[in-house]
PDB file of N, CA and C in Angstrom:
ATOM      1  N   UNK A   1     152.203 305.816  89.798  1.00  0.00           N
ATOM      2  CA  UNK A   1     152.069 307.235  90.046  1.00  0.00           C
ATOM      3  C   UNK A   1     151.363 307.859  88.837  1.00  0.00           C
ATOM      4  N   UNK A   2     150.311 308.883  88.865  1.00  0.00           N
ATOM      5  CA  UNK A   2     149.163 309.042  87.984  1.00  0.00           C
ATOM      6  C   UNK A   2     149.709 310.563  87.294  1.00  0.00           C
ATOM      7  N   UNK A   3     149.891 311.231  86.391  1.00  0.00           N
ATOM      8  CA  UNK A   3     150.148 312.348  85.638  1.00  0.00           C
ATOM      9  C   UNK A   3     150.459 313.220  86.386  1.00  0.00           C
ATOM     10  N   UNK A   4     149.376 313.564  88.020  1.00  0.00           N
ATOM     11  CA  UNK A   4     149.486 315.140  88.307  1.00  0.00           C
ATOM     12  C   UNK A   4     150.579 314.634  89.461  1.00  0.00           C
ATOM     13  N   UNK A   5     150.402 314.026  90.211  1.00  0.00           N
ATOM     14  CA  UNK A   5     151.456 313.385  91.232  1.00  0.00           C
ATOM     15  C   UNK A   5     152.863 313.461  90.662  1.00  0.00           C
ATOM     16  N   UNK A   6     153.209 312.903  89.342  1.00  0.00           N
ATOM     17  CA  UNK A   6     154.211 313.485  88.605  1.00  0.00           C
ATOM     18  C   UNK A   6     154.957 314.214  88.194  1.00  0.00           C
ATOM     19  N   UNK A   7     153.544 315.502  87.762  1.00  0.00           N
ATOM     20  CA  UNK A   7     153.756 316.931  87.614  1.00  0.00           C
ATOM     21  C   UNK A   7     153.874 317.423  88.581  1.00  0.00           C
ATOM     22  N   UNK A   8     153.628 317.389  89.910  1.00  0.00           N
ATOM     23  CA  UNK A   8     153.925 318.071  91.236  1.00  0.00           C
ATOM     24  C   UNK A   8     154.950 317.887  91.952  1.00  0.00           C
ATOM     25  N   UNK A   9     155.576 316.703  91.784  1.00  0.00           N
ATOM     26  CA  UNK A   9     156.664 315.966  92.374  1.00  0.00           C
ATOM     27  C   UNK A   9     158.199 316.780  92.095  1.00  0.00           C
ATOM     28  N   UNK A  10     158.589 317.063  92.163  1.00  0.00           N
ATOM     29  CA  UNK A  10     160.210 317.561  92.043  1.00  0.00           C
ATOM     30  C   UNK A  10     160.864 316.608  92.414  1.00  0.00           C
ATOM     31  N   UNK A  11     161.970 316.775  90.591  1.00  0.00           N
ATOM     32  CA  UNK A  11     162.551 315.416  90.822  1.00  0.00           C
ATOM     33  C   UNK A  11     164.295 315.756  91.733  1.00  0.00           C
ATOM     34  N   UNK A  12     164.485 316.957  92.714  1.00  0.00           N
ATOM     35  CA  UNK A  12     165.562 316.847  93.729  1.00  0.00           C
ATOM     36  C   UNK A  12     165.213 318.301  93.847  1.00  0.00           C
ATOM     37  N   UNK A  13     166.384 318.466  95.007  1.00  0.00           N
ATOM     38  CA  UNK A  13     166.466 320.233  95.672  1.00  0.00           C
ATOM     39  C   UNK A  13     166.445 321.498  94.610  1.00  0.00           C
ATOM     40  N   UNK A  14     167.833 320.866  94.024  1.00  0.00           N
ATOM     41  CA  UNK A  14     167.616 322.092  92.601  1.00  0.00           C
ATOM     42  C   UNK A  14     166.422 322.655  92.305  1.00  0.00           C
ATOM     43  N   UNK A  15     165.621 321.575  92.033  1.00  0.00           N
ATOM     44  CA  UNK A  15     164.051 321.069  91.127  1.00  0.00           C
ATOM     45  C   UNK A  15     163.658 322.196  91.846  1.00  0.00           C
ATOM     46  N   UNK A  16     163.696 322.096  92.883  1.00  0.00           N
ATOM     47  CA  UNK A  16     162.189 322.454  94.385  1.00  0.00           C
ATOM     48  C   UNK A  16     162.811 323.959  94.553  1.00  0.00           C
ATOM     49  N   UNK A  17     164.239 324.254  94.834  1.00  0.00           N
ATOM     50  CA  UNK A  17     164.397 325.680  95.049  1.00  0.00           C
ATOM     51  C   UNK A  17     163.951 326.653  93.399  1.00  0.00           C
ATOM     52  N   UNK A  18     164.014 325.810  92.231  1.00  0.00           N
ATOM     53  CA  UNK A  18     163.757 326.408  91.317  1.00  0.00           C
ATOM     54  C   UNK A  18     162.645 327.037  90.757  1.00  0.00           C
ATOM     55  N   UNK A  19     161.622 325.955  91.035  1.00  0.00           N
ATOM     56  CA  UNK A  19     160.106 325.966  91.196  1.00  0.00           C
ATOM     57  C   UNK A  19     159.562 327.339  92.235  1.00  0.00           C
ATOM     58  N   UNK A  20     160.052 326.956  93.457  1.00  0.00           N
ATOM     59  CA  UNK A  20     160.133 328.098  94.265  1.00  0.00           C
ATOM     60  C   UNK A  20     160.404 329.252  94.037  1.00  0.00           C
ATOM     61  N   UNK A  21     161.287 329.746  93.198  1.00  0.00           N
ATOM     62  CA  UNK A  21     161.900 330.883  92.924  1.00  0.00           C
ATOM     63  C   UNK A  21     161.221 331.441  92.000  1.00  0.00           C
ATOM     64  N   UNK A  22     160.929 330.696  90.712  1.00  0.00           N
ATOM     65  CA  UNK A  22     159.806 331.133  89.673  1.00  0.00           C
ATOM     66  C   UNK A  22     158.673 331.304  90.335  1.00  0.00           C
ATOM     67  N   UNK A  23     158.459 330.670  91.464  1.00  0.00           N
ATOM     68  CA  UNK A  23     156.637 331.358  91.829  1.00  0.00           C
ATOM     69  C   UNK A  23     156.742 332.403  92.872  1.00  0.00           C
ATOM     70  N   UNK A  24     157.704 332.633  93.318  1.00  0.00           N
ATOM     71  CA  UNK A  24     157.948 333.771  94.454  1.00  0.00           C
ATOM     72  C   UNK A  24     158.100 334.857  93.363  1.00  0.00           C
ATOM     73  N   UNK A  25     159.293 334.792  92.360  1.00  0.00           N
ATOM     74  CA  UNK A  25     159.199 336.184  91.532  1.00  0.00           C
ATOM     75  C   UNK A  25     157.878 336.327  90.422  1.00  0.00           C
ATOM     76  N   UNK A  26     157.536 335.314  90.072  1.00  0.00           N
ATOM     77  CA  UNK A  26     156.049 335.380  89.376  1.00  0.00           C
ATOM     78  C   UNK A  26     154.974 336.360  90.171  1.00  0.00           C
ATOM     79  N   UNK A  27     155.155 335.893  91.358  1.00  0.00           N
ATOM     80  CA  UNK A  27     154.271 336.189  92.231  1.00  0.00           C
ATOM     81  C   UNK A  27     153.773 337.717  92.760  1.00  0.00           C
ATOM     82  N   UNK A  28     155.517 338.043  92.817  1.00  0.00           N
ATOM     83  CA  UNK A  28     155.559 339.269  93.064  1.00  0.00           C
ATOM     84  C   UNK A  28     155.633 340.898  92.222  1.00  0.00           C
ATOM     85  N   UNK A  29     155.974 339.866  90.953  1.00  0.00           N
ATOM     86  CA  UNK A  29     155.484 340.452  89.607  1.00  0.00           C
ATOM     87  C   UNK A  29     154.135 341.063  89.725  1.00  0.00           C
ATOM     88  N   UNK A  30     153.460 339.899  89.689  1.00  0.00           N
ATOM     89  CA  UNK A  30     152.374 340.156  89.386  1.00  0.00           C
ATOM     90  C   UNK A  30     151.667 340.939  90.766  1.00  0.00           C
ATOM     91  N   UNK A  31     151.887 340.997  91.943  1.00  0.00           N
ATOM     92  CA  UNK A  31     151.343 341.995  92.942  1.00  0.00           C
ATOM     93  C   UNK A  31     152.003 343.534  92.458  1.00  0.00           C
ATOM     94  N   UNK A  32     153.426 343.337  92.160  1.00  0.00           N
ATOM     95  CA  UNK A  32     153.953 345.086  91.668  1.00  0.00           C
ATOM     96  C   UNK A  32     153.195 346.034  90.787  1.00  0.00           C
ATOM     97  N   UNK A  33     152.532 344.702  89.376  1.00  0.00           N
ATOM     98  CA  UNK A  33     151.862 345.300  88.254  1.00  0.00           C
ATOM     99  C   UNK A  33     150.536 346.047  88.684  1.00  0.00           C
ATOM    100  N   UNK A  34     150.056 344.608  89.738  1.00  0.00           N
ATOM    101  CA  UNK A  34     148.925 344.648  89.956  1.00  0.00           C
ATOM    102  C   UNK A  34     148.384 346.011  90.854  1.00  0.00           C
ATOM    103  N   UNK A  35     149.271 346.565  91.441  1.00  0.00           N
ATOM    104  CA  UNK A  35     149.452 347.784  92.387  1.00  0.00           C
ATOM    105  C   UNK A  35     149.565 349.249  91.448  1.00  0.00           C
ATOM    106  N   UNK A  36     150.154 349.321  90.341  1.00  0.00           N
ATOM    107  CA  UNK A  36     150.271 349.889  89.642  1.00  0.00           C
ATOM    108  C   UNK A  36     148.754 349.938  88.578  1.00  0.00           C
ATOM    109  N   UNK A  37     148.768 351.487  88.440  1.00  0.00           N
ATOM    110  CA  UNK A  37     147.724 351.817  87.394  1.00  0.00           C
ATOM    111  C   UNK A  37     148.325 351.617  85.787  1.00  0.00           C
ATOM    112  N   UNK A  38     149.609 352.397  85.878  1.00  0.00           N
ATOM    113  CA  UNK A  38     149.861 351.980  84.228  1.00  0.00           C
ATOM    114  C   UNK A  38     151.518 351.267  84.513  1.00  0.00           C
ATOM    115  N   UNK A  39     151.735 350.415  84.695  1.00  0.00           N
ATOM    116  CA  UNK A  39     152.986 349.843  84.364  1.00  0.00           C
ATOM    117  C   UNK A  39     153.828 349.991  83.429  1.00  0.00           C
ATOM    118  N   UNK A  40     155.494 350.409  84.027  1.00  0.00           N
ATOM    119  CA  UNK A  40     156.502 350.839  83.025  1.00  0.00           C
ATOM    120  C   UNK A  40     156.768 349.618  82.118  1.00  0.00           C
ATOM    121  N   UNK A  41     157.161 349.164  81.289  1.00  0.00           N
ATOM    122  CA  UNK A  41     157.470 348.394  80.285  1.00  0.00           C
ATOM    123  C   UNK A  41     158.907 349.046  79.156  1.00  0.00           C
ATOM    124  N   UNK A  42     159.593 348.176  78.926  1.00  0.00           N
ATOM    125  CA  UNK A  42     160.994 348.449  78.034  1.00  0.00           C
ATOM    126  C   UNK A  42     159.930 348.660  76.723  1.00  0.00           C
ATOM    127  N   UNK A  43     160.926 349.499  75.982  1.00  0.00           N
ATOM    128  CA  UNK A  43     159.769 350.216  74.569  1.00  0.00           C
ATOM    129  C   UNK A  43     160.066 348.833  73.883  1.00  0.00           C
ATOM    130  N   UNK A  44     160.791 348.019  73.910  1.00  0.00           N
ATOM    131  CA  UNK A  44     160.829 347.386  72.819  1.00  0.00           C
ATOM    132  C   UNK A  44     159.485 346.145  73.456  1.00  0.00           C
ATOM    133  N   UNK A  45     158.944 345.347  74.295  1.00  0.00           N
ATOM    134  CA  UNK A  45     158.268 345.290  74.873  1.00  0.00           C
ATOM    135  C   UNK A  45     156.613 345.497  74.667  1.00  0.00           C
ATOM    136  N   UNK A  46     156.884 346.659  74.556  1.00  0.00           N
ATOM    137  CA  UNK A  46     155.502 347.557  73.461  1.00  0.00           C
ATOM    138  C   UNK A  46     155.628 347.226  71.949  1.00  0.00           C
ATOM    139  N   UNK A  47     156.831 347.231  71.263  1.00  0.00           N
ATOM    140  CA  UNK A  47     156.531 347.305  70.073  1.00  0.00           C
ATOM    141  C   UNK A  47     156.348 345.724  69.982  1.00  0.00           C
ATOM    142  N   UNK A  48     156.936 344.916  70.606  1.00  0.00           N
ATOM    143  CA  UNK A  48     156.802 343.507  70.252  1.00  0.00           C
ATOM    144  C   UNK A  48     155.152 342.598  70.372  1.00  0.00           C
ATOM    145  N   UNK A  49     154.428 343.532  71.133  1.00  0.00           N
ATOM    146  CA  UNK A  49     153.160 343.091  72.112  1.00  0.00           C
ATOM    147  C   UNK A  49     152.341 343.254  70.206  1.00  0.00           C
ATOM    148  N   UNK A  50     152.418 343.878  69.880  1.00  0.00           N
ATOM    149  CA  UNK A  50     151.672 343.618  68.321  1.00  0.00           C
ATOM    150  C   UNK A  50     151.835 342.516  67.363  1.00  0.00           C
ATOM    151  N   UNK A  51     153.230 341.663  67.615  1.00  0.00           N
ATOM    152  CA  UNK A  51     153.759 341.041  66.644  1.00  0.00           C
ATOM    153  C   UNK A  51     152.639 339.572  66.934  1.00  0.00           C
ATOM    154  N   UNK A  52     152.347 338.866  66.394  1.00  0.00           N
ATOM    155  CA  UNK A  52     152.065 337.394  66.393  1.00  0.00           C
ATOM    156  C   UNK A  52     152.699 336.679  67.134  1.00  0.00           C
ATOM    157  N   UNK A  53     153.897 336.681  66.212  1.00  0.00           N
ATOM    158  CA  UNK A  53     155.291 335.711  66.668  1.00  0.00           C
ATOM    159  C   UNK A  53     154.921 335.702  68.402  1.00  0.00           C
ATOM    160  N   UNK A  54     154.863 337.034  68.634  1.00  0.00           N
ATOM    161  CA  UNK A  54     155.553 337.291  69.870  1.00  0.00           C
ATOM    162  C   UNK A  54     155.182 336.227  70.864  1.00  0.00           C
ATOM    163  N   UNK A  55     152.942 336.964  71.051  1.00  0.00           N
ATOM    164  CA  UNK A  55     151.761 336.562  71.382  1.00  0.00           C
ATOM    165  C   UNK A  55     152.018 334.704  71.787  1.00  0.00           C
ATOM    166  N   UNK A  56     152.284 334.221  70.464  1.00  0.00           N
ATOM    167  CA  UNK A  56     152.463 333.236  69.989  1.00  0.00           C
ATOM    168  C   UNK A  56     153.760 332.612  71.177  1.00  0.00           C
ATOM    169  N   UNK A  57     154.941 332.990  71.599  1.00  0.00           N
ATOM    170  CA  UNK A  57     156.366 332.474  71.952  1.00  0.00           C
ATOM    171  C   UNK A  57     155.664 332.430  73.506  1.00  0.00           C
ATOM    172  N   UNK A  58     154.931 334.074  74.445  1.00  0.00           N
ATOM    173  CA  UNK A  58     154.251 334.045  75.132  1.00  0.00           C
ATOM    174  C   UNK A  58     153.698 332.932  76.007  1.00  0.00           C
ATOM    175  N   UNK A  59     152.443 332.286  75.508  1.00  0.00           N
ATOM    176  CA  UNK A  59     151.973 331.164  75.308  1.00  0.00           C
ATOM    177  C   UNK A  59     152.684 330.093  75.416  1.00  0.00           C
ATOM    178  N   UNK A  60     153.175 329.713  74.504  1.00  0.00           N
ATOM    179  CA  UNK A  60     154.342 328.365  74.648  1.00  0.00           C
ATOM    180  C   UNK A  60     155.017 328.589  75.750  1.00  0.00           C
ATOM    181  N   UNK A  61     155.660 329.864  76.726  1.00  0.00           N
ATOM    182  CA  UNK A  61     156.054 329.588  77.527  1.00  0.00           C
ATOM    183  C   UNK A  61     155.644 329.361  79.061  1.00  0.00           C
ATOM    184  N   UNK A  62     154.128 330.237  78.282  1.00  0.00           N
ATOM    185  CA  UNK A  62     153.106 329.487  79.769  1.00  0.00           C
ATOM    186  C   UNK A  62     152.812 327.923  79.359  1.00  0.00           C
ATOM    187  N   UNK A  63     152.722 327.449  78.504  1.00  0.00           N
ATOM    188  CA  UNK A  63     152.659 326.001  78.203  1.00  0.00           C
ATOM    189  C   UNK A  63     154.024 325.572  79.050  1.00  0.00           C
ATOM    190  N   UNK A  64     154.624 325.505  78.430  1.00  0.00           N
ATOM    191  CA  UNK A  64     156.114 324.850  79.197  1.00  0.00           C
ATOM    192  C   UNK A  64     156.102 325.419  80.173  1.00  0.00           C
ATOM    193  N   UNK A  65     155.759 326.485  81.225  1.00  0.00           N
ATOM    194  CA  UNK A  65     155.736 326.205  82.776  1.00  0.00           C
ATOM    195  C   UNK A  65     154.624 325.301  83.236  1.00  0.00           C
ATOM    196  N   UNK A  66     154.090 325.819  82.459  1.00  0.00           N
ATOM    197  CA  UNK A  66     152.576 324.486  83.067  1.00  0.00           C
ATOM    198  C   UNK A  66     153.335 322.815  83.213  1.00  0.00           C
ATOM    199  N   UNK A  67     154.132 322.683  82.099  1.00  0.00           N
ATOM    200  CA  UNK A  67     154.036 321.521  82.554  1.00  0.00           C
ATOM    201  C   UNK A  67     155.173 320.982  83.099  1.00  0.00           C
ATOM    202  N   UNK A  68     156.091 321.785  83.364  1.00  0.00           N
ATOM    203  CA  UNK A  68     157.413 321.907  84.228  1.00  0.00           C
ATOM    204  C   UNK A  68     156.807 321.962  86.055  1.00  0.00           C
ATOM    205  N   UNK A  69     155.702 322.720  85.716  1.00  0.00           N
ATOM    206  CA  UNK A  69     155.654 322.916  87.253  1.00  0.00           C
ATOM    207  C   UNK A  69     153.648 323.592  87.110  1.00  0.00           C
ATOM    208  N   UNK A  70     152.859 322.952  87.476  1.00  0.00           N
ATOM    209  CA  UNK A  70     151.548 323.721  87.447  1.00  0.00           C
ATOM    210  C   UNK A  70     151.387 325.075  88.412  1.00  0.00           C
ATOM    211  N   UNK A  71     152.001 325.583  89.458  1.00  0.00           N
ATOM    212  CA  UNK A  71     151.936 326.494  89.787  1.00  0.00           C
ATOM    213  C   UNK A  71     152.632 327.223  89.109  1.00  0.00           C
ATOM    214  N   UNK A  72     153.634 326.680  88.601  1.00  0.00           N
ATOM    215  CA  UNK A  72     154.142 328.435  87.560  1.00  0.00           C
ATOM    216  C   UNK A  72     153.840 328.680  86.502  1.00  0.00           C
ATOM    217  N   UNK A  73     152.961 327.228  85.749  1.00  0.00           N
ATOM    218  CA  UNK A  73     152.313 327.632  84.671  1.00  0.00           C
ATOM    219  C   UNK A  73     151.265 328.662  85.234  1.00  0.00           C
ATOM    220  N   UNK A  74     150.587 328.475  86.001  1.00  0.00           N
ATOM    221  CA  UNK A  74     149.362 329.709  86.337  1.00  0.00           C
ATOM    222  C   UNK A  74     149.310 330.592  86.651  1.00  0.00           C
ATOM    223  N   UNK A  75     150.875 331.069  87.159  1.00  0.00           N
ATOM    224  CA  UNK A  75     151.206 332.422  87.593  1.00  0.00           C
ATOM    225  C   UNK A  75     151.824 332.815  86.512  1.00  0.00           C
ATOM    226  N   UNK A  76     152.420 332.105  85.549  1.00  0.00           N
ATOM    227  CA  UNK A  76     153.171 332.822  83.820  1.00  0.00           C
ATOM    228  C   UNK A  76     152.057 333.235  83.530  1.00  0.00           C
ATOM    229  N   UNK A  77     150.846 332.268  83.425  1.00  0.00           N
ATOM    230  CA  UNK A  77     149.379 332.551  82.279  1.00  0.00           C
ATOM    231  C   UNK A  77     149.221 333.674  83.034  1.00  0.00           C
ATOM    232  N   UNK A  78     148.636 334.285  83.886  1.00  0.00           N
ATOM    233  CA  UNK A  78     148.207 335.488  84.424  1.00  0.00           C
ATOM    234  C   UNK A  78     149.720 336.521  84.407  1.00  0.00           C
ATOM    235  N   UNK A  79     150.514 336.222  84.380  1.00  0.00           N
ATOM    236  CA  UNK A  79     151.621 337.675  83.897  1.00  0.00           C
ATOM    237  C   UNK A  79     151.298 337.599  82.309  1.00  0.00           C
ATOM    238  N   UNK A  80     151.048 336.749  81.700  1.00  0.00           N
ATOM    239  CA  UNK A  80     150.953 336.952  80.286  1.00  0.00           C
ATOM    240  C   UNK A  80     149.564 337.930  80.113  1.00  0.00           C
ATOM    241  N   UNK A  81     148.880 337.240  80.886  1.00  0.00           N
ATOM    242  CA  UNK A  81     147.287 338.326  80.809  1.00  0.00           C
ATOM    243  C   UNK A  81     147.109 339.767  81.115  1.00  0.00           C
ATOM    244  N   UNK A  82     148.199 339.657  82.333  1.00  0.00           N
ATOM    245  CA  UNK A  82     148.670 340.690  82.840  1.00  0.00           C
ATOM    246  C   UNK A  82     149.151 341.559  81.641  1.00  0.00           C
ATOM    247  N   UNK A  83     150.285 341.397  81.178  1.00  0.00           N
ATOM    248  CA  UNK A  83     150.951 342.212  80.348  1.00  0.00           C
ATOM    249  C   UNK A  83     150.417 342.465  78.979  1.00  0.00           C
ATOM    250  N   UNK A  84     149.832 341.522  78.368  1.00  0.00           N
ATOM    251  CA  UNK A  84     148.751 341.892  77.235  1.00  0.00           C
ATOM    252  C   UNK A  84     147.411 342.853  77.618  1.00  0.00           C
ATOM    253  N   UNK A  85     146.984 342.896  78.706  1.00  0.00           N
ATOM    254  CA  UNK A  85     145.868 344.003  79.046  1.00  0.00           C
ATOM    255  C   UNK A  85     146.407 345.240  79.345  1.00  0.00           C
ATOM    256  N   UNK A  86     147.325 345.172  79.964  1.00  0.00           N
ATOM    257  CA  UNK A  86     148.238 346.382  80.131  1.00  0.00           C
ATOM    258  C   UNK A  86     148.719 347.254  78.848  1.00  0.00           C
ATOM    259  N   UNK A  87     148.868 346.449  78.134  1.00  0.00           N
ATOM    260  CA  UNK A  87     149.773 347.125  76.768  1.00  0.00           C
ATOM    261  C   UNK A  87     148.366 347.558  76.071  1.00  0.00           C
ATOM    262  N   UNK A  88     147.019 346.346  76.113  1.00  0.00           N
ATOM    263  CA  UNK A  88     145.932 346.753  75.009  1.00  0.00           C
ATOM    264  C   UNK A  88     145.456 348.401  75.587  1.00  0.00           C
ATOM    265  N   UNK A  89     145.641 348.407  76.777  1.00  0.00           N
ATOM    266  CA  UNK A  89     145.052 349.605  77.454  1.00  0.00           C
ATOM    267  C   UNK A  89     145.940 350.998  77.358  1.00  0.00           C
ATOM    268  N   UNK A  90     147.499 350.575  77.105  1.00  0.00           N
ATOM    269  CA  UNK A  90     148.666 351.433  76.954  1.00  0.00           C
ATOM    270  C   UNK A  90     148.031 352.151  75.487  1.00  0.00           C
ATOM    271  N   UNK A  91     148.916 351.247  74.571  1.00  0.00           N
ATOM    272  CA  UNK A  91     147.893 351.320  73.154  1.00  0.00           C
ATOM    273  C   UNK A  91     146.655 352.189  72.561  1.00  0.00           C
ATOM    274  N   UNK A  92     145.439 352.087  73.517  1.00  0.00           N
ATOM    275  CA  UNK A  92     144.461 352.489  72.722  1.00  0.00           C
ATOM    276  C   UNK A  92     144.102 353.946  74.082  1.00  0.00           C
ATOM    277  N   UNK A  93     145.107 354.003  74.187  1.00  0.00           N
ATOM    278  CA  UNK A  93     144.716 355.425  74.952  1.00  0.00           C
ATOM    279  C   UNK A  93     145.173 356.561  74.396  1.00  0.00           C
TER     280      UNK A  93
END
């Protein structure tokens, strides 16, 4: 069995309803934001979107969905894109 066959595979039900659940609420995340002109956000949220660290933790956790599951890595990476354009645009207005 070759890397992506691997990565796609769920290894039982748990696995598969879990996977599922992260890409249904990923999903719908990202249609709510996406519907929205300026999206509400917790203040702390905002203040954190400047930090490095943060940017940085972000990332790693679209890394680790990616490779937990490739569809929810790609729907994290785009809420991450999501929410960093949102804030750059919050920000400089």
């Amino acid at each position: 069995m070759g890397f992506w066959e691997e990565a796609m595979a769920s290894t039982g039900q748990l696995d598969t309803i879990a996977r599922l659940s992260a890409a249904i609420l990923l999903a719908v995340w990202l249609v709510l934001v996406g519907l929205t002109f300026h999206a509400e956000y917790p203040r702390e949220f905002i203040e954190l979107s400047g930090q490095p660290w943060w940017r940085l933790l972000m990332v790693a956790a679209a890394m680790a969905g990616a490779y937990w599951c490739p569809r929810v890595g790609v729907l994290l990476a785009l809420a991450v894109i999501v929410y960093l354009a949102d804030l750059r645009a919050l920000v400089h207005m």
